[in-house]
PDB file of N, CA and C in Angstrom:
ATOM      1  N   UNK A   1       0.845  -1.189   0.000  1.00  0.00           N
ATOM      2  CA  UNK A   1       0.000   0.000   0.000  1.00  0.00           C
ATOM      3  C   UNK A   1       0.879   1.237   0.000  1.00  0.00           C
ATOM      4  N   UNK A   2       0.726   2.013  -0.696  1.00  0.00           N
ATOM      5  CA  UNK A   2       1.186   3.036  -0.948  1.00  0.00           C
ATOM      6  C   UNK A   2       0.755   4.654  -0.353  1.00  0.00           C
ATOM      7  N   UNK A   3       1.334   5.567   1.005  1.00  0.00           N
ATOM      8  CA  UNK A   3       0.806   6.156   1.626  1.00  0.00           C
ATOM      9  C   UNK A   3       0.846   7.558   0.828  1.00  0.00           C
ATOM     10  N   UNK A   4      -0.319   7.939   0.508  1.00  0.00           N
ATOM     11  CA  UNK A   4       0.099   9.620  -0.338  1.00  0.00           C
ATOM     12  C   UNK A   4       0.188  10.869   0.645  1.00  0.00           C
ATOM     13  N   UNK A   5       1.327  11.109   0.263  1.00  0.00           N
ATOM     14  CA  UNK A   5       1.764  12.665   1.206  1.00  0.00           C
ATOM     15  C   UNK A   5       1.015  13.743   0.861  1.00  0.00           C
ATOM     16  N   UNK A   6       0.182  14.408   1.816  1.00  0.00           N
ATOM     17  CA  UNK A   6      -0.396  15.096   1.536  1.00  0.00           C
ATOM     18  C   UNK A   6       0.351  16.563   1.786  1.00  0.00           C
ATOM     19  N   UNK A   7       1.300  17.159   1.138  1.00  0.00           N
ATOM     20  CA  UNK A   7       2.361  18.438   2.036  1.00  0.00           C
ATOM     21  C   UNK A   7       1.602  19.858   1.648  1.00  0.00           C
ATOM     22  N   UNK A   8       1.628  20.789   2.698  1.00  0.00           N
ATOM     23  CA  UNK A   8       0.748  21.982   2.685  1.00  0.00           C
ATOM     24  C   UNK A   8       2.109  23.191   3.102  1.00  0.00           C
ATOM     25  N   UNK A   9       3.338  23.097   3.268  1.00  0.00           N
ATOM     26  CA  UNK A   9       4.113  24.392   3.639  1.00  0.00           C
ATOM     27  C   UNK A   9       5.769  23.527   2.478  1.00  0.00           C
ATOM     28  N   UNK A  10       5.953  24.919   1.593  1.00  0.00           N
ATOM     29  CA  UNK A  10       6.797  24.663   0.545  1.00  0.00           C
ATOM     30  C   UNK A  10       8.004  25.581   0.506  1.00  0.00           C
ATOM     31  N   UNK A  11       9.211  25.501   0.986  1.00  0.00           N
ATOM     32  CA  UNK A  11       9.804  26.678   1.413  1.00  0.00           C
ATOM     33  C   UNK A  11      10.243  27.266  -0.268  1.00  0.00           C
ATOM     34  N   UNK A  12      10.540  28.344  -0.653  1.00  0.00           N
ATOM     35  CA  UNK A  12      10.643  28.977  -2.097  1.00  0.00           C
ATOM     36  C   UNK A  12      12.289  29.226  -1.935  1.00  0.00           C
ATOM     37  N   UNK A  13      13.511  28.768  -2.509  1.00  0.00           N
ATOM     38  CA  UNK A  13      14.600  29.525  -2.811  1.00  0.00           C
ATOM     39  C   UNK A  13      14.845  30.254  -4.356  1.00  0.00           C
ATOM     40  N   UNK A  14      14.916  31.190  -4.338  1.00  0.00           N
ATOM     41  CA  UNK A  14      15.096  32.156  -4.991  1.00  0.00           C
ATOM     42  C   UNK A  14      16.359  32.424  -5.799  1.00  0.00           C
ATOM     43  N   UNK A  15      16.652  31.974  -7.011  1.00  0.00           N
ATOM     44  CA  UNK A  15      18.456  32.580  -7.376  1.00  0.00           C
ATOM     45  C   UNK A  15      18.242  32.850  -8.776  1.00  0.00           C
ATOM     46  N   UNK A  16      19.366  33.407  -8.964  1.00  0.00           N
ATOM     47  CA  UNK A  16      19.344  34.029 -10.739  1.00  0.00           C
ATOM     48  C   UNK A  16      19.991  33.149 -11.482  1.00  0.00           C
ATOM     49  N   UNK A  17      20.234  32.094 -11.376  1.00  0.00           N
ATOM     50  CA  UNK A  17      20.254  31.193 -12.850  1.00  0.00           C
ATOM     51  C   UNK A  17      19.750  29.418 -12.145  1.00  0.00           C
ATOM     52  N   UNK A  18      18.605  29.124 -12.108  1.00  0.00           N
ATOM     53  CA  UNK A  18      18.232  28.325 -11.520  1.00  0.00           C
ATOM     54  C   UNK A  18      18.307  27.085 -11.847  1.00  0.00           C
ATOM     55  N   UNK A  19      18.749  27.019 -13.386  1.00  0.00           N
ATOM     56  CA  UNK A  19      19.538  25.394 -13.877  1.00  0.00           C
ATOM     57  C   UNK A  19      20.552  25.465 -13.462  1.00  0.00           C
ATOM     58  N   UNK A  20      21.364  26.620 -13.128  1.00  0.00           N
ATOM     59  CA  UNK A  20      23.202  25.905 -12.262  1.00  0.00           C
ATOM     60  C   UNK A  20      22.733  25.634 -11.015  1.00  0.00           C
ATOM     61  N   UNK A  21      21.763  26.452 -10.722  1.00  0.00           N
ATOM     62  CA  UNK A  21      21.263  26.124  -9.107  1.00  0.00           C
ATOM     63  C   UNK A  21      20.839  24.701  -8.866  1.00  0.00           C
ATOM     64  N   UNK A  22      20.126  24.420  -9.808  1.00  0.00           N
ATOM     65  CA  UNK A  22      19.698  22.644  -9.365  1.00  0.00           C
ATOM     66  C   UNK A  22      20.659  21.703  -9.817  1.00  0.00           C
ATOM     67  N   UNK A  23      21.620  21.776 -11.169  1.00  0.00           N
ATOM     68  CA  UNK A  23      23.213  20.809 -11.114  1.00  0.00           C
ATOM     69  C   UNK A  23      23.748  21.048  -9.785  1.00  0.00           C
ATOM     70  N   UNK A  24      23.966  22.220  -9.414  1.00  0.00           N
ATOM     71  CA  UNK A  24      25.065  22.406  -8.234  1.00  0.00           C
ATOM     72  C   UNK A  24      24.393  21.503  -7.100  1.00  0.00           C
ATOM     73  N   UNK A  25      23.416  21.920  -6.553  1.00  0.00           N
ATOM     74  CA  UNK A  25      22.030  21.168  -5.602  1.00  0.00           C
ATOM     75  C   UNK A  25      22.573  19.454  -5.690  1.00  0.00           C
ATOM     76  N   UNK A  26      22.144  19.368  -6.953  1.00  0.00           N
ATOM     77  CA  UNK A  26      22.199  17.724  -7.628  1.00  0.00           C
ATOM     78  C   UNK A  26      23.542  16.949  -6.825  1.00  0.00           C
ATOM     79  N   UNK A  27      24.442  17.876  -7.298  1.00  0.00           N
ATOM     80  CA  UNK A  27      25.999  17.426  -7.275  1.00  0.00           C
ATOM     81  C   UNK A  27      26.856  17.039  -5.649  1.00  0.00           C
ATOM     82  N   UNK A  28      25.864  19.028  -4.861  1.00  0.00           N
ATOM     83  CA  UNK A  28      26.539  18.923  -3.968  1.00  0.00           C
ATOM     84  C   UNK A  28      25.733  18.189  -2.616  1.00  0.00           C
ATOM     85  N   UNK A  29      24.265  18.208  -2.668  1.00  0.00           N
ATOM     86  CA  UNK A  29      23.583  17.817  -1.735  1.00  0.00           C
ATOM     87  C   UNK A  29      22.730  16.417  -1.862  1.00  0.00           C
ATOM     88  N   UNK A  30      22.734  16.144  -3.407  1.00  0.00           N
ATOM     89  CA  UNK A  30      21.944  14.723  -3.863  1.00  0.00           C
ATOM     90  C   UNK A  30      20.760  15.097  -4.060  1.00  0.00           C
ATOM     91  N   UNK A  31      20.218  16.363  -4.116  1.00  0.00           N
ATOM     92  CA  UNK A  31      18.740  16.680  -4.306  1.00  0.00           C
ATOM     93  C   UNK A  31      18.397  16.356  -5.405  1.00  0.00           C
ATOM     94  N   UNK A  32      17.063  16.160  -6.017  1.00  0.00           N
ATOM     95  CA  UNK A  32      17.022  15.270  -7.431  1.00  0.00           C
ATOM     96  C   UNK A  32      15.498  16.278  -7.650  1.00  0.00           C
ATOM     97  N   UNK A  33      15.901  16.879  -8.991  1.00  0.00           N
ATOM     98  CA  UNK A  33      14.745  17.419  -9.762  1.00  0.00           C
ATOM     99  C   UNK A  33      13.610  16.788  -9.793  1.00  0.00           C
ATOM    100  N   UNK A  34      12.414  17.318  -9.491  1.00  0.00           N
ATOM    101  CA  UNK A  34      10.454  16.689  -9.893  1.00  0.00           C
ATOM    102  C   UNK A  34      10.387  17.684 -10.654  1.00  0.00           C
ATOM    103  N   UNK A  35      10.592  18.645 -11.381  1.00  0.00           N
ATOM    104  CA  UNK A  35       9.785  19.167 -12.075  1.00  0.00           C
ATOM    105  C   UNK A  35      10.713  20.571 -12.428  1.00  0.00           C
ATOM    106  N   UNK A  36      10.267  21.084 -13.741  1.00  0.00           N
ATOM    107  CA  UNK A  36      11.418  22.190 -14.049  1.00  0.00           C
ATOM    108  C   UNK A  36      10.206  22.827 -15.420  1.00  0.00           C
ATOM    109  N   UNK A  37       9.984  23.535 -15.270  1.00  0.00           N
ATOM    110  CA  UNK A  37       8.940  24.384 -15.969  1.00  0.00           C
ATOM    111  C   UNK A  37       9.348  25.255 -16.617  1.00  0.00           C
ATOM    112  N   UNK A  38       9.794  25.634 -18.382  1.00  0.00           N
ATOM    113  CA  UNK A  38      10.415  26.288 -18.638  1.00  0.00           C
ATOM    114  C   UNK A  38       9.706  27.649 -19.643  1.00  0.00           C
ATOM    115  N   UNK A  39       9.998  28.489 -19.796  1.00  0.00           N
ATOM    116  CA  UNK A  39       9.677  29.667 -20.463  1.00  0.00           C
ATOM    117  C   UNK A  39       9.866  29.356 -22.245  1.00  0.00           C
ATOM    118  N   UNK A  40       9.064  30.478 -23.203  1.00  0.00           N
ATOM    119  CA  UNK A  40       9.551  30.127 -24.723  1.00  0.00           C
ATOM    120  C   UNK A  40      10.806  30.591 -25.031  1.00  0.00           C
ATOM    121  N   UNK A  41      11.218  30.984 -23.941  1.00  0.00           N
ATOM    122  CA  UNK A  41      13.267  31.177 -24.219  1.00  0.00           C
ATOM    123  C   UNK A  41      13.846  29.803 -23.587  1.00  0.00           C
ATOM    124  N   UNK A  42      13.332  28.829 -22.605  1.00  0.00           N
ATOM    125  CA  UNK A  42      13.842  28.071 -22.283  1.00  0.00           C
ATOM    126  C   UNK A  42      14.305  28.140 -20.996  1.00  0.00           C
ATOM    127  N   UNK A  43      14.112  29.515 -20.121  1.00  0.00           N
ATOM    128  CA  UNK A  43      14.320  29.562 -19.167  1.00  0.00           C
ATOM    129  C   UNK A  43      13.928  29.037 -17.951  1.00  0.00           C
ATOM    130  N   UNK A  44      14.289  28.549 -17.483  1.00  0.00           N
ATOM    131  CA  UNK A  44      13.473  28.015 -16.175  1.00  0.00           C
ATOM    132  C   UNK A  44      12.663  29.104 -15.337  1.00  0.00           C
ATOM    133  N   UNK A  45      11.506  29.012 -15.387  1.00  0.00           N
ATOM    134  CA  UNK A  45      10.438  29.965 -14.564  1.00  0.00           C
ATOM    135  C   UNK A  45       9.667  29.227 -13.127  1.00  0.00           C
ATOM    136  N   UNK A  46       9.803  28.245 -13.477  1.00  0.00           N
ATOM    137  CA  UNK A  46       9.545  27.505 -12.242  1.00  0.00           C
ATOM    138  C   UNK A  46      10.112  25.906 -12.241  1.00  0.00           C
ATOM    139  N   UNK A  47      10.433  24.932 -10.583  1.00  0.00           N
ATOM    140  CA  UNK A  47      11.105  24.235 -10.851  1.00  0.00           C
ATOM    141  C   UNK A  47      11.138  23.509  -9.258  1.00  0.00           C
ATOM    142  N   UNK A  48      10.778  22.319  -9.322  1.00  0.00           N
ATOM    143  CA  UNK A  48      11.098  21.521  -7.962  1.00  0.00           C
ATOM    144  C   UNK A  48      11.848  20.740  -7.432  1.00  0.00           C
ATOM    145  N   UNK A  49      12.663  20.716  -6.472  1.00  0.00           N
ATOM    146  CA  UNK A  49      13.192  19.153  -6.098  1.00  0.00           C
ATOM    147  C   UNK A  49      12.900  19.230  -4.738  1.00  0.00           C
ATOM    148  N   UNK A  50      13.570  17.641  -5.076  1.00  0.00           N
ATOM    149  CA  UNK A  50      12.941  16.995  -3.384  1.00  0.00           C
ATOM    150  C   UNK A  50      14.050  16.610  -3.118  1.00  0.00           C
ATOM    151  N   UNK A  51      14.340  15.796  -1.376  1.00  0.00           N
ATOM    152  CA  UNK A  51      14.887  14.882  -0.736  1.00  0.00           C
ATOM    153  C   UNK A  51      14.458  14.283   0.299  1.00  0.00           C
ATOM    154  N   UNK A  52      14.504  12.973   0.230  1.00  0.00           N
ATOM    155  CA  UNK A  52      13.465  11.451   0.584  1.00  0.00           C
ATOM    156  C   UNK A  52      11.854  12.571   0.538  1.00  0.00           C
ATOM    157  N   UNK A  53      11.582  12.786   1.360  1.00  0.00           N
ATOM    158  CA  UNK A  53       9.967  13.307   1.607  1.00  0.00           C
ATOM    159  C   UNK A  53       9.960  14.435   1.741  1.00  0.00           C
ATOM    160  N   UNK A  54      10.874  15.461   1.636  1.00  0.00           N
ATOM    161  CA  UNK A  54      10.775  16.916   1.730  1.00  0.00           C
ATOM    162  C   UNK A  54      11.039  17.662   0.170  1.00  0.00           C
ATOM    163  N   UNK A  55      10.574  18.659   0.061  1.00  0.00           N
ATOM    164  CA  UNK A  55      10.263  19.273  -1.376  1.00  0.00           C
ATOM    165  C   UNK A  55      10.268  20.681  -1.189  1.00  0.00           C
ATOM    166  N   UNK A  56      11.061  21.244  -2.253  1.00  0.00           N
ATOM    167  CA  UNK A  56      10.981  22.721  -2.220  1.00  0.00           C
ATOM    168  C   UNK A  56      10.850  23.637  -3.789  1.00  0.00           C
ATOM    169  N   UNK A  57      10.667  24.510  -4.096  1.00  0.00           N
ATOM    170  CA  UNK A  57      10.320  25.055  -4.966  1.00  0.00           C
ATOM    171  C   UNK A  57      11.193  26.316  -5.625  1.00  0.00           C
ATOM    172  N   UNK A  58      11.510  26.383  -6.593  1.00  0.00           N
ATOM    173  CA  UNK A  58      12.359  27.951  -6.819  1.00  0.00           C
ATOM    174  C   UNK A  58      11.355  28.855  -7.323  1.00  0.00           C
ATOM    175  N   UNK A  59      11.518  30.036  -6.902  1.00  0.00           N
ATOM    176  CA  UNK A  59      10.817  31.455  -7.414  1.00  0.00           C
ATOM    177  C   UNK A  59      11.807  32.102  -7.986  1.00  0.00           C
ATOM    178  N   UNK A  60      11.268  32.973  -8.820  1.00  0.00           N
ATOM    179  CA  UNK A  60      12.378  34.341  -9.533  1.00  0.00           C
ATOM    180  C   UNK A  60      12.017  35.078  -8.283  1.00  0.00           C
ATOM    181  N   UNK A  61      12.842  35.721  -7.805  1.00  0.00           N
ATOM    182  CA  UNK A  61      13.056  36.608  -7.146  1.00  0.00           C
ATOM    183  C   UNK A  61      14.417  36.749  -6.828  1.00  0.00           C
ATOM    184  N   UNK A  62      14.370  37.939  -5.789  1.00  0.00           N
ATOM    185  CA  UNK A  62      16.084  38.170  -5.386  1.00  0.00           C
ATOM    186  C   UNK A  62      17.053  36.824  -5.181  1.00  0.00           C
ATOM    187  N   UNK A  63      18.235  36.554  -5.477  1.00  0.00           N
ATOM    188  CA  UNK A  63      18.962  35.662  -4.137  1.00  0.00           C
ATOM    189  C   UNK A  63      19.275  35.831  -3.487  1.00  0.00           C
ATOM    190  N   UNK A  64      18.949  34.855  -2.806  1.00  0.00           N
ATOM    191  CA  UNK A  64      19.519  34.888  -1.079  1.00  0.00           C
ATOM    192  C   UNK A  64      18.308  35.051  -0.177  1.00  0.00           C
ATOM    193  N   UNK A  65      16.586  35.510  -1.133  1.00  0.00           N
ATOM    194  CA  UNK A  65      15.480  35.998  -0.478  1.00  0.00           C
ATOM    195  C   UNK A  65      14.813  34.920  -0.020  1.00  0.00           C
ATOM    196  N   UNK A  66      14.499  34.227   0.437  1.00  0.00           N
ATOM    197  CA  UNK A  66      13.375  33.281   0.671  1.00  0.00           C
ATOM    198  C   UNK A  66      12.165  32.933   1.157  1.00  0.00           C
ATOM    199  N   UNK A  67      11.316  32.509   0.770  1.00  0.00           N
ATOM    200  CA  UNK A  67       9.802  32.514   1.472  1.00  0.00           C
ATOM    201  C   UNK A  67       8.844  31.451   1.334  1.00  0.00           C
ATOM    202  N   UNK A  68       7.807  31.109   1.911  1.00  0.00           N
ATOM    203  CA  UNK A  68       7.117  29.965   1.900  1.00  0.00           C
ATOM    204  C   UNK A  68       5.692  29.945   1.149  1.00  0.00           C
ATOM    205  N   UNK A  69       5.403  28.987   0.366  1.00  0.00           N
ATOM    206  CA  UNK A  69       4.618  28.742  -0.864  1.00  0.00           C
ATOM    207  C   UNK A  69       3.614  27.693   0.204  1.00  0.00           C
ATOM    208  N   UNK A  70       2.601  28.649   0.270  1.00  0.00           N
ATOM    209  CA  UNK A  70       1.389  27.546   1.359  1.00  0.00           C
ATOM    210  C   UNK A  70       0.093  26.846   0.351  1.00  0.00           C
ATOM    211  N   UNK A  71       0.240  25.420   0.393  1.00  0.00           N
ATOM    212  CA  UNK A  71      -1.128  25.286  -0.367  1.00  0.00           C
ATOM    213  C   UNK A  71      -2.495  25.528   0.510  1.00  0.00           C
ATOM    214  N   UNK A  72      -3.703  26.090  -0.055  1.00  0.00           N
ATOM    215  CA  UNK A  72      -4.616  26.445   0.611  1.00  0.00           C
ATOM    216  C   UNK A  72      -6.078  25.839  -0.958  1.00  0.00           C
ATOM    217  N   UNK A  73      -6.619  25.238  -0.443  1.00  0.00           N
ATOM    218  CA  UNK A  73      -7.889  24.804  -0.896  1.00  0.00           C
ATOM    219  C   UNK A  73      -8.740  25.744  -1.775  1.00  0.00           C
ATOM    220  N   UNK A  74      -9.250  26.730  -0.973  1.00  0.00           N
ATOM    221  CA  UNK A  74      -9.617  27.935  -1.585  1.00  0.00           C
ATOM    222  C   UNK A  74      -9.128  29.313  -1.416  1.00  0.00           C
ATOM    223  N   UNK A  75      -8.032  29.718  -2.161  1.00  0.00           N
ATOM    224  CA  UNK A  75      -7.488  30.296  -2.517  1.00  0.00           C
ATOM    225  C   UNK A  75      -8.129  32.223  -2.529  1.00  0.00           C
ATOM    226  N   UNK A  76      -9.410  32.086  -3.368  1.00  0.00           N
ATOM    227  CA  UNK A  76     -10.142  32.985  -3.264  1.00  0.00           C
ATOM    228  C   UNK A  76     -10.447  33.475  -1.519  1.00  0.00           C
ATOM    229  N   UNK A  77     -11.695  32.915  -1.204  1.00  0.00           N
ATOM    230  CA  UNK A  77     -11.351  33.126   0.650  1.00  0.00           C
ATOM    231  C   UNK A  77     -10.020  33.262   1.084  1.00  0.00           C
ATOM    232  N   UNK A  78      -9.518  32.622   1.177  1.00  0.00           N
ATOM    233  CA  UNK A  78      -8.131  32.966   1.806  1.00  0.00           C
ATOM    234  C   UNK A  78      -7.332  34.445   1.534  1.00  0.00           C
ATOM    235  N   UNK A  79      -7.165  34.802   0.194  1.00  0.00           N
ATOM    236  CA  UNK A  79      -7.427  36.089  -0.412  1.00  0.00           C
ATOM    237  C   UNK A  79      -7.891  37.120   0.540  1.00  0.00           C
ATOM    238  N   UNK A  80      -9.304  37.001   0.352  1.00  0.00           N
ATOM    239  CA  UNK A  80      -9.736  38.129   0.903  1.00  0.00           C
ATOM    240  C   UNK A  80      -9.901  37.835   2.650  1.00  0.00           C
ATOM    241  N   UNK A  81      -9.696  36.995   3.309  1.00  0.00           N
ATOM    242  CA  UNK A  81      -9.214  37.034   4.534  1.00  0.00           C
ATOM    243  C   UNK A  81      -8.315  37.931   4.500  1.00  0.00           C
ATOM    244  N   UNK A  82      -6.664  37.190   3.832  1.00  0.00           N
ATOM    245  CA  UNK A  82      -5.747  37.970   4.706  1.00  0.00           C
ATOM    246  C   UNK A  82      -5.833  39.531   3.866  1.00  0.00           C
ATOM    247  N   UNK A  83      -6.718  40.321   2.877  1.00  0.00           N
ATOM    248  CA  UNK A  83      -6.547  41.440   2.733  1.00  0.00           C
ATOM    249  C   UNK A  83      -7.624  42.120   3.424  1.00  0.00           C
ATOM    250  N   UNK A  84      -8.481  41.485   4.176  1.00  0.00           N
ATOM    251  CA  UNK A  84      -9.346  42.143   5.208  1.00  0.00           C
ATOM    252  C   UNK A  84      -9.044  42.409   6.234  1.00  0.00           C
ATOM    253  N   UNK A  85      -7.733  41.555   6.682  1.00  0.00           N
ATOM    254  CA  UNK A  85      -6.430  41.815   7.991  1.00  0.00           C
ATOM    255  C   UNK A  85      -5.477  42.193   7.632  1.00  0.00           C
ATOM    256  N   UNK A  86      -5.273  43.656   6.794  1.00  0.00           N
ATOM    257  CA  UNK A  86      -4.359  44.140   6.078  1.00  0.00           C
ATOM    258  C   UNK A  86      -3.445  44.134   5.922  1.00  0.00           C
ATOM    259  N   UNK A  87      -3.190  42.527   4.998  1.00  0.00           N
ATOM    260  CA  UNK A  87      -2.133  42.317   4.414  1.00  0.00           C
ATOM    261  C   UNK A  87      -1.824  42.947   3.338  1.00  0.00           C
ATOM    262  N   UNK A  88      -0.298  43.151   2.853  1.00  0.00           N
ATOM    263  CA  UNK A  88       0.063  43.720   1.744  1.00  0.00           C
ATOM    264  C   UNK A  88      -0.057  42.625   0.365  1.00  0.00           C
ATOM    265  N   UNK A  89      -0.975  42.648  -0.116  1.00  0.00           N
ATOM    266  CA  UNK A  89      -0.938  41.996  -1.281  1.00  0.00           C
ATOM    267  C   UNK A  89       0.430  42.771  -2.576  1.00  0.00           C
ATOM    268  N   UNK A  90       1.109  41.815  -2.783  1.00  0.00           N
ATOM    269  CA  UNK A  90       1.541  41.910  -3.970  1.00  0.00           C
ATOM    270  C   UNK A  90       2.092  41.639  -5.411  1.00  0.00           C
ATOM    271  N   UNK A  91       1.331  40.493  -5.142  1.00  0.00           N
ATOM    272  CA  UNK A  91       0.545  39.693  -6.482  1.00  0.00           C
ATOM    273  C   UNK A  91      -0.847  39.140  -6.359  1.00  0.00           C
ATOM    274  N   UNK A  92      -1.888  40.213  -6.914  1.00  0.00           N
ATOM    275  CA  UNK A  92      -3.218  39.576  -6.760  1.00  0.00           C
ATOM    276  C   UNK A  92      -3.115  38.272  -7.364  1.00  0.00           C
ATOM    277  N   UNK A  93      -4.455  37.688  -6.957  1.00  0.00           N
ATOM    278  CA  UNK A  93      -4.942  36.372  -6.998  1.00  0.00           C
ATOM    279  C   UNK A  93      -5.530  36.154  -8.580  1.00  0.00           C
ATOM    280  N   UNK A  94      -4.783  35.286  -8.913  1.00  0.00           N
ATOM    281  CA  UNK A  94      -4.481  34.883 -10.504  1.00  0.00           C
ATOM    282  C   UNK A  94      -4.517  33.570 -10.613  1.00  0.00           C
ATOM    283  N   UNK A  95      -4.622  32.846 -11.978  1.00  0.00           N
ATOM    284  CA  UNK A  95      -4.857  31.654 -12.424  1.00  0.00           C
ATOM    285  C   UNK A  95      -3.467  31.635 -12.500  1.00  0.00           C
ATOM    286  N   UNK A  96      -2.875  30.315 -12.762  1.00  0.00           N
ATOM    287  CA  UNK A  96      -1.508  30.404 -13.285  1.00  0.00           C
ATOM    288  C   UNK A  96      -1.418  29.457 -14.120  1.00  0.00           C
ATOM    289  N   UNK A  97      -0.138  29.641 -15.492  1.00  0.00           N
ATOM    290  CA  UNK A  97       0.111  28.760 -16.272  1.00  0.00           C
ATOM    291  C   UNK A  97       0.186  26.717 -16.181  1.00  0.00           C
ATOM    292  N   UNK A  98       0.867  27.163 -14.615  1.00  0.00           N
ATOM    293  CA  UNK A  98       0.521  25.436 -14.270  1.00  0.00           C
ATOM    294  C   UNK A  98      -0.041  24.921 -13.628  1.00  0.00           C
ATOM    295  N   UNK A  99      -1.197  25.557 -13.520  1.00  0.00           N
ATOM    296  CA  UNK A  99      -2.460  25.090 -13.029  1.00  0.00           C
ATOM    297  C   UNK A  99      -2.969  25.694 -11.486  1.00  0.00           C
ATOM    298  N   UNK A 100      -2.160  26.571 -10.936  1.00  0.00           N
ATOM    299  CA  UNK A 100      -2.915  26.712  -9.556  1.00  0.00           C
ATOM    300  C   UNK A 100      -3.241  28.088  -9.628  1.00  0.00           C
ATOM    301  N   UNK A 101      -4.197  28.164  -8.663  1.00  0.00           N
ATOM    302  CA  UNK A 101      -4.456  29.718  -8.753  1.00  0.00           C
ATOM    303  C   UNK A 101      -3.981  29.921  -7.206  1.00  0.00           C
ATOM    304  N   UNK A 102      -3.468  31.645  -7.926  1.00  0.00           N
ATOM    305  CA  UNK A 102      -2.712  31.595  -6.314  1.00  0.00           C
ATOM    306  C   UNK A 102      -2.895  33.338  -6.386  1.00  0.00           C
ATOM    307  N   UNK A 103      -2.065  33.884  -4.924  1.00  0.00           N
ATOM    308  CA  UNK A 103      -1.710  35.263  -4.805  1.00  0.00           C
ATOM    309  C   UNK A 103      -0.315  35.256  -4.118  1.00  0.00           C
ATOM    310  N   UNK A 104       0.113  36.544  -4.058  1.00  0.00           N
ATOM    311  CA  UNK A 104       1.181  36.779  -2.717  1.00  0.00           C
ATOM    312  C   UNK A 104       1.162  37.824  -1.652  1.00  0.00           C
ATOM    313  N   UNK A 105       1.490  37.818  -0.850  1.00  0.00           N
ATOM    314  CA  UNK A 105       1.152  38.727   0.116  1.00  0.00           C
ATOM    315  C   UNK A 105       2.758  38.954   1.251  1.00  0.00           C
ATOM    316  N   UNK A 106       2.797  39.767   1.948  1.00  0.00           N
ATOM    317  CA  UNK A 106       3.697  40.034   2.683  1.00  0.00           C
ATOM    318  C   UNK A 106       2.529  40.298   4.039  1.00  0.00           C
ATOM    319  N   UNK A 107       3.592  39.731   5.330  1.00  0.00           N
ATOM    320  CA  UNK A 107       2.895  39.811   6.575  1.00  0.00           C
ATOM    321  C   UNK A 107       3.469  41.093   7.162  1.00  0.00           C
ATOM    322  N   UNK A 108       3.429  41.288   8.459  1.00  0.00           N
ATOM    323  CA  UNK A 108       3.705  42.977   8.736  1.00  0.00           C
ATOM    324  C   UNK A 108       4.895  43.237   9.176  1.00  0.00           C
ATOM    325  N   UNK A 109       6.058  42.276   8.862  1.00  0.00           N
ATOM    326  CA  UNK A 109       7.704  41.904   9.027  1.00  0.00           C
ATOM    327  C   UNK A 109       7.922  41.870   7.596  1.00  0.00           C
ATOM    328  N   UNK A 110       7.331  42.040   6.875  1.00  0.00           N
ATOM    329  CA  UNK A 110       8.119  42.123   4.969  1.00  0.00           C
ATOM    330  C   UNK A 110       8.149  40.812   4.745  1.00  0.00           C
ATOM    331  N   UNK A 111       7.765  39.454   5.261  1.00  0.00           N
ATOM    332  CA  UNK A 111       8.125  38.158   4.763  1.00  0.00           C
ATOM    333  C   UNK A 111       7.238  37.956   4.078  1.00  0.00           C
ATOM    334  N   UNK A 112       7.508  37.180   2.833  1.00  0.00           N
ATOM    335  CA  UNK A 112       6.905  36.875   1.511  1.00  0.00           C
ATOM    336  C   UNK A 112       6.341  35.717   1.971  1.00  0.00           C
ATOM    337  N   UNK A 113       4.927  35.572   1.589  1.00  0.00           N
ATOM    338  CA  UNK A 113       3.843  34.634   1.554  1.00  0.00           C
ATOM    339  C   UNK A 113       2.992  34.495   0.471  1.00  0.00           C
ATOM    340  N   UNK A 114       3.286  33.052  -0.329  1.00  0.00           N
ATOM    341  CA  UNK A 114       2.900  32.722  -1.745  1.00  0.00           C
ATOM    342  C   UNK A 114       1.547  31.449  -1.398  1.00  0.00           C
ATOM    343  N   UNK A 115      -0.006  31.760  -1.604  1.00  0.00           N
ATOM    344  CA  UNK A 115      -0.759  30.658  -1.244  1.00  0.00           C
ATOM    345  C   UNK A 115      -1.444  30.752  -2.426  1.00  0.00           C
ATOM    346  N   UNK A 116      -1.719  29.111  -2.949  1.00  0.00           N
ATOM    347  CA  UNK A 116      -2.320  28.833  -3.999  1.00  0.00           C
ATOM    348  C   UNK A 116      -2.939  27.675  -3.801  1.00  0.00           C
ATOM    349  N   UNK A 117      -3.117  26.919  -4.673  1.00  0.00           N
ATOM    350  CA  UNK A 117      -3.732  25.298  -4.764  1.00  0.00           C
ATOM    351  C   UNK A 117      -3.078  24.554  -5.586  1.00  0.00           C
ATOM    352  N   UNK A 118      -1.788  25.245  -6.027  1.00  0.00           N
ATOM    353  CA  UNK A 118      -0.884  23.994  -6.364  1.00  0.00           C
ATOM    354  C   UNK A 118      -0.378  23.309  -5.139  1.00  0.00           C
ATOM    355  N   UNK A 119       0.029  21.787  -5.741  1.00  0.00           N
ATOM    356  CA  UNK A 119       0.845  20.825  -4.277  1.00  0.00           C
ATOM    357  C   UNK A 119       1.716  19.527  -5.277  1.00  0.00           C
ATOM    358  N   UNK A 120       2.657  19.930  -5.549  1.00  0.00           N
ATOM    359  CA  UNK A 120       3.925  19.434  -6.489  1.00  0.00           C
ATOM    360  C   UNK A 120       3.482  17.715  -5.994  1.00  0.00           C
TER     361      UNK A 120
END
């Protein structure tokens, strides 16, 4: 029997060339690519690996920035929760190319908070 992981908190690392980032990863830590999502230049725009049962995700953003990618069911509610407890939204709530709909928000310390209904 086969137990399915159900994971709900995705930590995001962030770097500017994110295919040396996952060889180097590969090489130096054994982390092993699930998924690498690329742009019509070929760029990597989004991209996952794991190790044994833990999984993390890259974002474009700064390096060195990091933040956590929460899956949430309904996305919409959740939305307008945390902008009714005035959060800083700053990526409204959008469909996305690979399937989840999500937003981002910052809490009242500047930390980046990405919730959608994707779950790699």
């Amino acid at each position: 029997m086969t137990l399915e992981i159900r994971r709900t908190f995705y930590p995001l690392i962030n770097c500017s060339d994110p295919a040396a980032s996952m060889e180097w990863l590969e090489k130096a830590f054994g982390f092993e690519t699930v998924n690498a999502h690329r742009d019509d230049d070929g760029k990597i725009v989004h991209a996952e690996m794991k190790y044994d049962t833990g999984l993390f995700m890259f974002g474009n953003g700064e390096p060195g920035k990091t933040a956590v990618y929460v899956a949430v069911d309904d996305p919409d509610a959740h939305h307008d929760r945390a902008r009714a407890a005035g959060a800083e939204i700053f990526r409204e709530l959008s469909d996305q190319d690979y399937g989840s709909r999500d937003y981002a928000a910052r809490d009242i310390d500047g930390n980046e908070w990405y919730f959608g209904t994707y779950r790699p």
